[in-house]
Protein backbone atom coordinates (compact mmCIF):
# COMPACT_ATOMS: atom_id res chain seq x y z
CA UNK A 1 -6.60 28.08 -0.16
CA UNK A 2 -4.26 29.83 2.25
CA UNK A 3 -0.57 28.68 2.40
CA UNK A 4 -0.63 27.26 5.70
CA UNK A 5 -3.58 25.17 4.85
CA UNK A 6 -1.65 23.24 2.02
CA UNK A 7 0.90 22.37 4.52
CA UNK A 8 -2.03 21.43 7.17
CA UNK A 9 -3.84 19.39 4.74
CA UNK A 10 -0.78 17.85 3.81
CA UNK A 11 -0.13 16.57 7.49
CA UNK A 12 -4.21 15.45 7.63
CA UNK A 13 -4.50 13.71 5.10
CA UNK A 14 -1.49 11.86 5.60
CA UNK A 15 -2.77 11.08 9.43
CA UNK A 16 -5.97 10.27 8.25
CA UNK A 17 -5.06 7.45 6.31
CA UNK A 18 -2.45 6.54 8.83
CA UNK A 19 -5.42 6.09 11.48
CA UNK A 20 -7.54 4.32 9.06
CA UNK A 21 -4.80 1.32 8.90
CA UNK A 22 -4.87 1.77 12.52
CA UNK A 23 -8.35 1.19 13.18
CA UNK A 24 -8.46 -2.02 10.90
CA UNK A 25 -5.41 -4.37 11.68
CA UNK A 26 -5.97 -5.29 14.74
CA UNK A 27 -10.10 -6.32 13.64
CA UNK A 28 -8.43 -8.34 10.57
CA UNK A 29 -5.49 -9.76 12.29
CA UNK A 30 -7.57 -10.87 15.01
CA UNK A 31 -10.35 -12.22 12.91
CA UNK A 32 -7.40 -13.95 11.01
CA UNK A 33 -5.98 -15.66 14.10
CA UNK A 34 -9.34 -16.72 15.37
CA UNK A 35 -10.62 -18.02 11.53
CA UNK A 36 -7.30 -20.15 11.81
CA UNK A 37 -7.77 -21.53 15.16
CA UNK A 38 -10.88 -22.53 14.25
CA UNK A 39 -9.75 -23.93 11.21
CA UNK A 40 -6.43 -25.76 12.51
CA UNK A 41 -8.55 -27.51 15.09
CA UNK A 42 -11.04 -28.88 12.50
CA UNK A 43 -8.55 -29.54 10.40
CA UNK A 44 -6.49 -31.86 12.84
CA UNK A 45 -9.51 -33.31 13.97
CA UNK A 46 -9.53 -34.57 10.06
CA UNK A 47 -6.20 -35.75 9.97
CA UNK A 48 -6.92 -37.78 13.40
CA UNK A 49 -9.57 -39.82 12.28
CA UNK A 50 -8.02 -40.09 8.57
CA UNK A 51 -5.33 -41.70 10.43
CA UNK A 52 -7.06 -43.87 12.89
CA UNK A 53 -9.03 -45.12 9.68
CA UNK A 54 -6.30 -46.26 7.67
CA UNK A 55 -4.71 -49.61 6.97
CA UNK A 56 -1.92 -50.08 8.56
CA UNK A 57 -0.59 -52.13 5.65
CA UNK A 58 -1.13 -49.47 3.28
CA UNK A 59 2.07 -48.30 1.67
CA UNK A 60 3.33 -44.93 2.96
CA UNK A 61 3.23 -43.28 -0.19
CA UNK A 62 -0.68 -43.74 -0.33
CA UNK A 63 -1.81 -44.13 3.26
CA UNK A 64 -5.50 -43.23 3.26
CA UNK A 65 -8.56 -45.15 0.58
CA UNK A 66 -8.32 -42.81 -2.55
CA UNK A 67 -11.49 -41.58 -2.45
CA UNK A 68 -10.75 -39.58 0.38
CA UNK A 69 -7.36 -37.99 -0.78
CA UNK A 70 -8.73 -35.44 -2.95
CA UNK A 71 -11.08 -33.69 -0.20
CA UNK A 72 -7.62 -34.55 2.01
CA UNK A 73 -5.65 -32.66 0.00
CA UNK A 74 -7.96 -29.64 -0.44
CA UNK A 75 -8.85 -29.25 2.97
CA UNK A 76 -4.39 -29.84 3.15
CA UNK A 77 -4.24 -26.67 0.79
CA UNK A 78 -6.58 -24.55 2.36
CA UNK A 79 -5.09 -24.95 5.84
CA UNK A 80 -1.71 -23.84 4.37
CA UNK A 81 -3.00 -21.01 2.75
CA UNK A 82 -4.68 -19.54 6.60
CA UNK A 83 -1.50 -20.36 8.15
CA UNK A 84 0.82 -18.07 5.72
CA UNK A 85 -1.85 -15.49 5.38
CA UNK A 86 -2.07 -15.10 9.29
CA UNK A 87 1.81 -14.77 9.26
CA UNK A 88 2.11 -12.09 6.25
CA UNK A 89 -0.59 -9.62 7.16
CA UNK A 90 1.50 -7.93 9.83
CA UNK A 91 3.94 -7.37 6.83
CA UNK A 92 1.13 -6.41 4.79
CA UNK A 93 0.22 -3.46 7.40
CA UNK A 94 4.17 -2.48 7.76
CA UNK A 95 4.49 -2.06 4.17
CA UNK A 96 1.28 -0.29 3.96
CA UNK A 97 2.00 2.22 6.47
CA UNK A 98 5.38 2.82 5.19
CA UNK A 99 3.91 3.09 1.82
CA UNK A 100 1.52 6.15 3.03
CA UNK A 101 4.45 7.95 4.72
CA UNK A 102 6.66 7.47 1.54
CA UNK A 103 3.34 9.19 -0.50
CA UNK A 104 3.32 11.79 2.48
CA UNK A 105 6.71 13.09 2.05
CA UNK A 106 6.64 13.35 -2.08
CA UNK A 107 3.41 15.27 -1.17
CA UNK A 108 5.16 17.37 1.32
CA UNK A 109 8.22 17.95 -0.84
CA UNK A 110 5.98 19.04 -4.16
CA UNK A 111 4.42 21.63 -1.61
CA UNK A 112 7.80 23.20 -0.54
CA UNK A 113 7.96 24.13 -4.33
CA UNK A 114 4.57 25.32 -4.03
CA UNK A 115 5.38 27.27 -1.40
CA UNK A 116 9.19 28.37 -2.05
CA UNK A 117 8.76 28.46 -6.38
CA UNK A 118 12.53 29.98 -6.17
CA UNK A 119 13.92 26.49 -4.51
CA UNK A 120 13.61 25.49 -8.20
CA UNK A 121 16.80 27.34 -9.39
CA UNK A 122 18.66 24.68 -7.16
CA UNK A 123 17.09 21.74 -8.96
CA UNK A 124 19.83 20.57 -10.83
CA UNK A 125 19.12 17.01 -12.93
CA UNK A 126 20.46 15.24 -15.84
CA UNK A 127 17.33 15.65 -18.75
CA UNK A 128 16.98 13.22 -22.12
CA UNK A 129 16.14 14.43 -25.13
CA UNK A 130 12.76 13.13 -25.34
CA UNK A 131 12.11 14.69 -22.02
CA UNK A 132 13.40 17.97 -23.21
CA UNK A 133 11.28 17.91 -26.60
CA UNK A 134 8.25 16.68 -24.91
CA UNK A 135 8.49 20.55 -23.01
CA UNK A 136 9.23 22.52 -25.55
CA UNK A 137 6.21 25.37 -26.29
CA UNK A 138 5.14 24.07 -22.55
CA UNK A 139 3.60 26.53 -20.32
CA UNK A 140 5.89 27.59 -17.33
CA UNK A 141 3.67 25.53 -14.96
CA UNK A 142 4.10 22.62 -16.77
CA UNK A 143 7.82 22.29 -16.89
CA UNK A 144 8.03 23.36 -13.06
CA UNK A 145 5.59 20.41 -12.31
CA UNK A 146 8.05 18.00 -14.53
CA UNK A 147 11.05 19.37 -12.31
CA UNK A 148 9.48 18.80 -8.90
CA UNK A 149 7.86 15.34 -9.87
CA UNK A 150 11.48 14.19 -11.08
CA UNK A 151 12.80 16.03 -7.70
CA UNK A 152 10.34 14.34 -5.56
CA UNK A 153 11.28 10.92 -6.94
CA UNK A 154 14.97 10.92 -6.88
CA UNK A 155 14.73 12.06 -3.27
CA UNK A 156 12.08 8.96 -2.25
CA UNK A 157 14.82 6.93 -3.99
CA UNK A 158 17.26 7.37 -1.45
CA UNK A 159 17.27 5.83 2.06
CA UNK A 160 15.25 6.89 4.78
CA UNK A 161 18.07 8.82 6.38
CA UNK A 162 19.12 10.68 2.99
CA UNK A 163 15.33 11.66 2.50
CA UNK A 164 15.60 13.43 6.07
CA UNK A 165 18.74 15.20 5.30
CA UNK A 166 17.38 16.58 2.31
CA UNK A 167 14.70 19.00 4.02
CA UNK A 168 17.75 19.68 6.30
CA UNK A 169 20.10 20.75 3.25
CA UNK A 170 16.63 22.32 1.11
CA UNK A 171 15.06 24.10 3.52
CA UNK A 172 17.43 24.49 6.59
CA UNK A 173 15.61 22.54 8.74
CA UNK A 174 17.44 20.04 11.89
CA UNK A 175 15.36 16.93 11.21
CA UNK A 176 18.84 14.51 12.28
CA UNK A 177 19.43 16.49 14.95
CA UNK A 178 15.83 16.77 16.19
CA UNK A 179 15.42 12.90 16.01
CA UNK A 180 18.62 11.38 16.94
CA UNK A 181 17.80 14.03 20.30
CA UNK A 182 14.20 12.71 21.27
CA UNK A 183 15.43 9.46 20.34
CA UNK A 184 13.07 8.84 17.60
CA UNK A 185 15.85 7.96 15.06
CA UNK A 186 16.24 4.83 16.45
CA UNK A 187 13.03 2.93 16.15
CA UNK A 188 12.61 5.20 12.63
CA UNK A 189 15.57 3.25 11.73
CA UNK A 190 14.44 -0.22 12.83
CA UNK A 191 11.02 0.09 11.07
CA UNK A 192 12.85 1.26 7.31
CA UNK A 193 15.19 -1.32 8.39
CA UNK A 194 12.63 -4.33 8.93
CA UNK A 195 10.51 -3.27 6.01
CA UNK A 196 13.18 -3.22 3.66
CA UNK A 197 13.51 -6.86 4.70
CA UNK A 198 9.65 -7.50 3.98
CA UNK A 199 10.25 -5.95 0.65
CA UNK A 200 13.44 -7.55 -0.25
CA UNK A 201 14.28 -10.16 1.51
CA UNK A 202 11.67 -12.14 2.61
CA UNK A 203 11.48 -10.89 6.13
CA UNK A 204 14.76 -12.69 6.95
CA UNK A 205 17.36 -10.73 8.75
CA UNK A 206 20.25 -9.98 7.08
CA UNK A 207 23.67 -8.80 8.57
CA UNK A 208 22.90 -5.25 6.92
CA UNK A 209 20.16 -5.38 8.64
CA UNK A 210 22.02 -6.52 12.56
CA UNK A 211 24.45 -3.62 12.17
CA UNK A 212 21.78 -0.80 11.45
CA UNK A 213 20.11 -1.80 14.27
CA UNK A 214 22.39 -1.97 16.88
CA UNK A 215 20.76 1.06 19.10
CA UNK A 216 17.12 -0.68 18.82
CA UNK A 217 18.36 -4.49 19.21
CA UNK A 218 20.00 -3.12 22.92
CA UNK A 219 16.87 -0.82 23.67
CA UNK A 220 14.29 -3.73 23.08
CA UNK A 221 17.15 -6.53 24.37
CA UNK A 222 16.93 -8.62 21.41
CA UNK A 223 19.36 -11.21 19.73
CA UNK A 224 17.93 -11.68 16.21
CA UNK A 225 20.47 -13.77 14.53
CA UNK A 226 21.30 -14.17 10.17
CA UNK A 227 18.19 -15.87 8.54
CA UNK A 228 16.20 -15.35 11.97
CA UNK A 229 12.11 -14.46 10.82
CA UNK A 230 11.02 -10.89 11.96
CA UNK A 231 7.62 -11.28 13.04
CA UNK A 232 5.47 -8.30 13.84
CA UNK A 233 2.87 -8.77 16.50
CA UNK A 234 0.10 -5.69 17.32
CA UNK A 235 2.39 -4.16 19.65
CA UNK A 236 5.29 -3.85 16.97
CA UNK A 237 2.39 -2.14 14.32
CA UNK A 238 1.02 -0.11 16.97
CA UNK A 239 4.50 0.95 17.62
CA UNK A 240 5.05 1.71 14.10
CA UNK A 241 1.81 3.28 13.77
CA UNK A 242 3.22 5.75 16.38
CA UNK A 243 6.73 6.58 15.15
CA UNK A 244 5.73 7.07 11.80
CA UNK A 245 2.50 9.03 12.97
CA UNK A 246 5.32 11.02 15.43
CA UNK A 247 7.48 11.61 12.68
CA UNK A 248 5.09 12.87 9.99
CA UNK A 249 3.42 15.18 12.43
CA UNK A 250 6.93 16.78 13.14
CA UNK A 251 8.68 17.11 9.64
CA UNK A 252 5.10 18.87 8.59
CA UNK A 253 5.45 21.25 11.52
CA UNK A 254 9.32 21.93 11.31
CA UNK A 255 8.39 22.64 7.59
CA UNK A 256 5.66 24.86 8.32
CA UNK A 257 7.24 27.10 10.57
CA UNK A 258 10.26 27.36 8.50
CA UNK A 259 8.49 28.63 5.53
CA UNK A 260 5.51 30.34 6.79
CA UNK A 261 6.96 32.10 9.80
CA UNK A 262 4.08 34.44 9.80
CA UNK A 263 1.27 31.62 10.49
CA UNK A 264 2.78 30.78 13.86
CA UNK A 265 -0.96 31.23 15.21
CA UNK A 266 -2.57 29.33 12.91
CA UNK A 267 0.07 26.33 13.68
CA UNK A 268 0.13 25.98 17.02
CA UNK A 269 -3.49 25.87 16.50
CA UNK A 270 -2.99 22.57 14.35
CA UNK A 271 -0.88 21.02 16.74
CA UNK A 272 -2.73 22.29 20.10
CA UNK A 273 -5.80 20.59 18.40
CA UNK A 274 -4.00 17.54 17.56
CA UNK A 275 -2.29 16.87 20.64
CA UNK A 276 -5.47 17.24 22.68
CA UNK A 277 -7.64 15.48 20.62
CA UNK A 278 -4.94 12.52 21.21
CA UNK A 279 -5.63 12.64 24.67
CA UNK A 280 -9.08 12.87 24.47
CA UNK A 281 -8.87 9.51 22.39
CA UNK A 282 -6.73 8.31 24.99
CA UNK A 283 -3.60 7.51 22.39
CA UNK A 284 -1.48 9.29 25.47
CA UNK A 285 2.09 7.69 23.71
CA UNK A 286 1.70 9.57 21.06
CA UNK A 287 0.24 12.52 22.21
CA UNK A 288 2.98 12.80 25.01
CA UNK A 289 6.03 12.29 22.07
CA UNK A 290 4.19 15.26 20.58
CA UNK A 291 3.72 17.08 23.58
CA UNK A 292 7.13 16.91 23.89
CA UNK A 293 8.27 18.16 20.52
CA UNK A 294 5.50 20.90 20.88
CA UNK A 295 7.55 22.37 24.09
CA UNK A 296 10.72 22.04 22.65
CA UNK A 297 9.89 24.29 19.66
CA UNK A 298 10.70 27.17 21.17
CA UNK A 299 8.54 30.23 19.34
CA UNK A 300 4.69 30.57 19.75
CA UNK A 301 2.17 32.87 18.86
CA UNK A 302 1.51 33.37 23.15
CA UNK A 303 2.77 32.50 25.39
CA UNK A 304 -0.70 31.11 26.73
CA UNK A 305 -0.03 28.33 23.79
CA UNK A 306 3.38 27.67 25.48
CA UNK A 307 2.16 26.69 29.11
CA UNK A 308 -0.86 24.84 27.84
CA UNK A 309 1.38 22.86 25.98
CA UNK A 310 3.26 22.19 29.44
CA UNK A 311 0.08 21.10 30.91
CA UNK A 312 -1.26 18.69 28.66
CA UNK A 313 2.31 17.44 28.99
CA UNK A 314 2.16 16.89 32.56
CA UNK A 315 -0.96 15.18 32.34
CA UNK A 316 -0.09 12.64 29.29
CA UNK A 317 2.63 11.70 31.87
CA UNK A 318 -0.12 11.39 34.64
CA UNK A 319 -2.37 9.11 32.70
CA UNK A 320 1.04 6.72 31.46
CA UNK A 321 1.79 6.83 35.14
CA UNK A 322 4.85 8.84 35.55
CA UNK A 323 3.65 11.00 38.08
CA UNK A 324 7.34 11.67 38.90
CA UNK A 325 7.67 13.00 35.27
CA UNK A 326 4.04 15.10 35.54
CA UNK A 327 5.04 16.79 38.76
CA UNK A 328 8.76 17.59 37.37
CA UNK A 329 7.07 19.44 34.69
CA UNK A 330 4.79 21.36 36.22
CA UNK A 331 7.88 22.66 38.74
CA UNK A 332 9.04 23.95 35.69
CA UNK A 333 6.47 26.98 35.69
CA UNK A 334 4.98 29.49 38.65
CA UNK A 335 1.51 28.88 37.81
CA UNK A 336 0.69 31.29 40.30
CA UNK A 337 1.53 33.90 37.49
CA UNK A 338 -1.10 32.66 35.29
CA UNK A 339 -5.23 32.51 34.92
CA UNK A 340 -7.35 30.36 37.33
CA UNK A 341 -7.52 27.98 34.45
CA UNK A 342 -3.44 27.41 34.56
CA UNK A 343 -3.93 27.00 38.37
CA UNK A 344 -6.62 24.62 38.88
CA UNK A 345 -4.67 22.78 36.22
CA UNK A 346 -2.30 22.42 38.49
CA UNK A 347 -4.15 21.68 41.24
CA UNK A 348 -5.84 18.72 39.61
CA UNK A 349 -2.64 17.05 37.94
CA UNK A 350 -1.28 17.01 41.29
CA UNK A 351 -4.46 15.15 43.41
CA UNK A 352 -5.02 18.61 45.54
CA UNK A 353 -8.42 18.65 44.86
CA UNK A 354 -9.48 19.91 48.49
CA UNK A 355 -7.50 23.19 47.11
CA UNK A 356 -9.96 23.14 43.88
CA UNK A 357 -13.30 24.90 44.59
CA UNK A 358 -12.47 28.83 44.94
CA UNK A 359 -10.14 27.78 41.51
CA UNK A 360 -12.74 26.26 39.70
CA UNK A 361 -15.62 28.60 40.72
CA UNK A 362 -13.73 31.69 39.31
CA UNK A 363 -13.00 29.78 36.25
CA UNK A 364 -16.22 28.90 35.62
CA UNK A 365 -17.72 32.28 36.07
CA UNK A 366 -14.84 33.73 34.12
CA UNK A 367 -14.83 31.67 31.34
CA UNK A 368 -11.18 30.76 31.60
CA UNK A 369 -12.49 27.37 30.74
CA UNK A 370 -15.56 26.58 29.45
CA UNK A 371 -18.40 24.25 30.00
CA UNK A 372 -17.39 21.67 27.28
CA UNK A 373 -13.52 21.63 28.78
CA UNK A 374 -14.72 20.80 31.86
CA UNK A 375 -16.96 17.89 30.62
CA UNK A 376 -14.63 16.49 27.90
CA UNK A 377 -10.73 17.86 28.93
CA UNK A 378 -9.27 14.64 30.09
CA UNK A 379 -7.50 16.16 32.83
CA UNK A 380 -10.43 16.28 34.70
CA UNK A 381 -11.03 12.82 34.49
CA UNK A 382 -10.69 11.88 38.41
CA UNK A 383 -11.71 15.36 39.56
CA UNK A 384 -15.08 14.85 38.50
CA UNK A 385 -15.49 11.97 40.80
CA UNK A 386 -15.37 14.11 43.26
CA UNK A 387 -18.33 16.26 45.24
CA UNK A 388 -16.17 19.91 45.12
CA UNK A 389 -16.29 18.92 40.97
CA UNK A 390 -20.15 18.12 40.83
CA UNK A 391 -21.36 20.99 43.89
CA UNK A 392 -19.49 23.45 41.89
CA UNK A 393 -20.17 22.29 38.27
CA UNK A 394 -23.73 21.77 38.99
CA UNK A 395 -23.80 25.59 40.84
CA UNK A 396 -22.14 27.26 37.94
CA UNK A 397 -23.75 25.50 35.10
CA UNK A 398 -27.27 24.62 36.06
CA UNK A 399 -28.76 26.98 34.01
């Protein structure tokens, strides 16, 4: 296995387990709610008639017959145990997904050593005895694994923001910087913040938790007070699904093109795929908050890699409907410079499809895009309503 494809597998498998908690709350919360509905309804529907078929000179303590407390009080029981499980599987998700990006960065932070075996000279830690005889006569590999395991651990021991500085102080990367820039800090933050109060303190909110949050409580215009419940509706785990999908996506790239400055081909490739395959899924949040990083990163194998990244940032704006934001991006460039492909691109993002055919017809014939881009590339979504898209798609292709 090539270097860069630790690193990529790394970030993969990380988002592949990510997505698989993504596709399944919202089926089990939703089945949850509805199973409970159901189930309050009957249940009260119990209670009713329980009630309407009492004595009224019963004594409080017992008021229902007797031998209809017992199916009462299971039916009681079972209600109870729908209504908490409906309100702790949100928490179940949060911790879950902050679970896989705490496995994700031990990962990522045993392949630095991989990658960088000299890093280990700077690995200084405090060894017992038994420890120390349980390595003597090892093999080199095995006391460098012991070193980076124990290295990997103390660092997911610290807090969220200590954990970031350390790839910052290791490897020279700007992770703060990056995120307190794009603004991804903040709801980072919030999320370590509310799931240390899942973990460890029954969801509650604490005043630790108030004055870590200050930036995200004014963002979202919230006034959580001391002993308040945190719930978590979809929106808040889709959110989190995003920011920690954002953020794992980033520290793997960052880390990548710090230590393997030679692969710069193969990982814009990663993220070019990523990215579009996010908008051809339609997730265009999260594609656009990596669209964004992507053009910020300054170095690329081509500079062909550079202004498709541009476009496929324009047009994850178009499709959130900021076409303010997609047309101040593509100002940015003279597309006129480029390929037919860069200039139909254009063309489309900004609704000029009347200025489209003698575009698409030479990229067509060219090849600057291909068949399958114009069928599946999402920014050709409401061009191919139109005839110029079909006449000429139909003339070039028909073969």
């Amino acid at each position: 296995m090539e270097n860069y494809e630790i690193i990529e597998k790394v970030c993969n498998d990380y988002l592949s387990e990510l997505n698989s908690l993504r596709e399944i709350y919202p089926i089990v919360i939703e089945n949850a709610q509805k199973d409970y509905d159901n189930y309050k309804k009957e249940f009260d529907n119990i209670k009713q008639k329980l009630e309407e078929q009492t004595d009224t000179k019963r004594s409080k303590k017992h008021p229902m017959p007797l031998e209809k407390r017992q199916d009462y009080i299971q039916k009681e029981e079972l209600y109870e145990i729908k209504k908490y499980a409906l309100k702790d599987m949100p928490t179940a998700f949060i911790l879950s997904m902050v679970a896989l990006y705490d496995y994700f960065l031990k990962t990522l932070i045993k392949t630095i050593y991989t990658l960088q075996p000299d890093l280990l000279n700077s690995i200084q830690r405090v060894i017992t005895y038994s420890d120390l005889s349980s390595l003597v006569e090892k093999k080199e590999e095995t006391i460098n694994a012991f070193f980076v395991e124990k290295e990997a651990d103390m660092v997911l021991r610290e807090n969220y923001l200590e954990q970031l500085s350390w790839f910052d102080k290791k490897i020279g990367l700007t992770l703060m910087d990056i995120f307190k820039e794009n603004k991804s800090l903040v709801f980072f933050t919030e999320l370590m913040e509310r799931r240390n109060l899942y973990a460890h303190n029954g969801g509650y909110v604490s005043g630790y938790y108030l004055n870590q949050t200050k930036d995200w409580l004014q963002i979202k215009r919230e006034n959580y007070t001391i002993n308040q419940y945190l719930e978590a509706d979809i929106d808040y785990l889709n959110n989190a699904y995003e920011i920690l999908y954002e953020i794992g996506v980033e520290i793997s790239h960052l880390t990548w093109r710090k230590l393997l400055k030679s692969n710069l081909r193969e990982s814009d490739r990663h993220l070019h795929n990523m990215t579009y395959k996010l908008l051809l899924l339609g997730k265009y949040r999260i594609a656009n908050r990596l669209l964004k990083f992507a053009c910020s990163l300054g170095k690329y194998h081509s500079d062909q890699v550079r202004r498709i990244h541009k476009i496929n940032l324009a047009q994850s704006y178009k499709w959130l409907g900021k076409e303010d934001k997609c047309q101040e991006i593509l100002l940015q460039e003279d597309w006129t410079a480029c390929d037919s492909s860069f200039q139909l691109a254009e063309k489309v993002l900004l609704d000029k499809f009347d200025e489209c055919e003698e575009l698409m017809t030479i990229a067509a014939q060219s090849g600057d895009i291909e068949k399958t881009s114009f069928i599946e590339w999402p920014l050709f979504r409401k061009f191919r309503d139109t005839a110029i898209y079909k006449e000429i798609f139909n003339k070039c292709f028909s073969s």
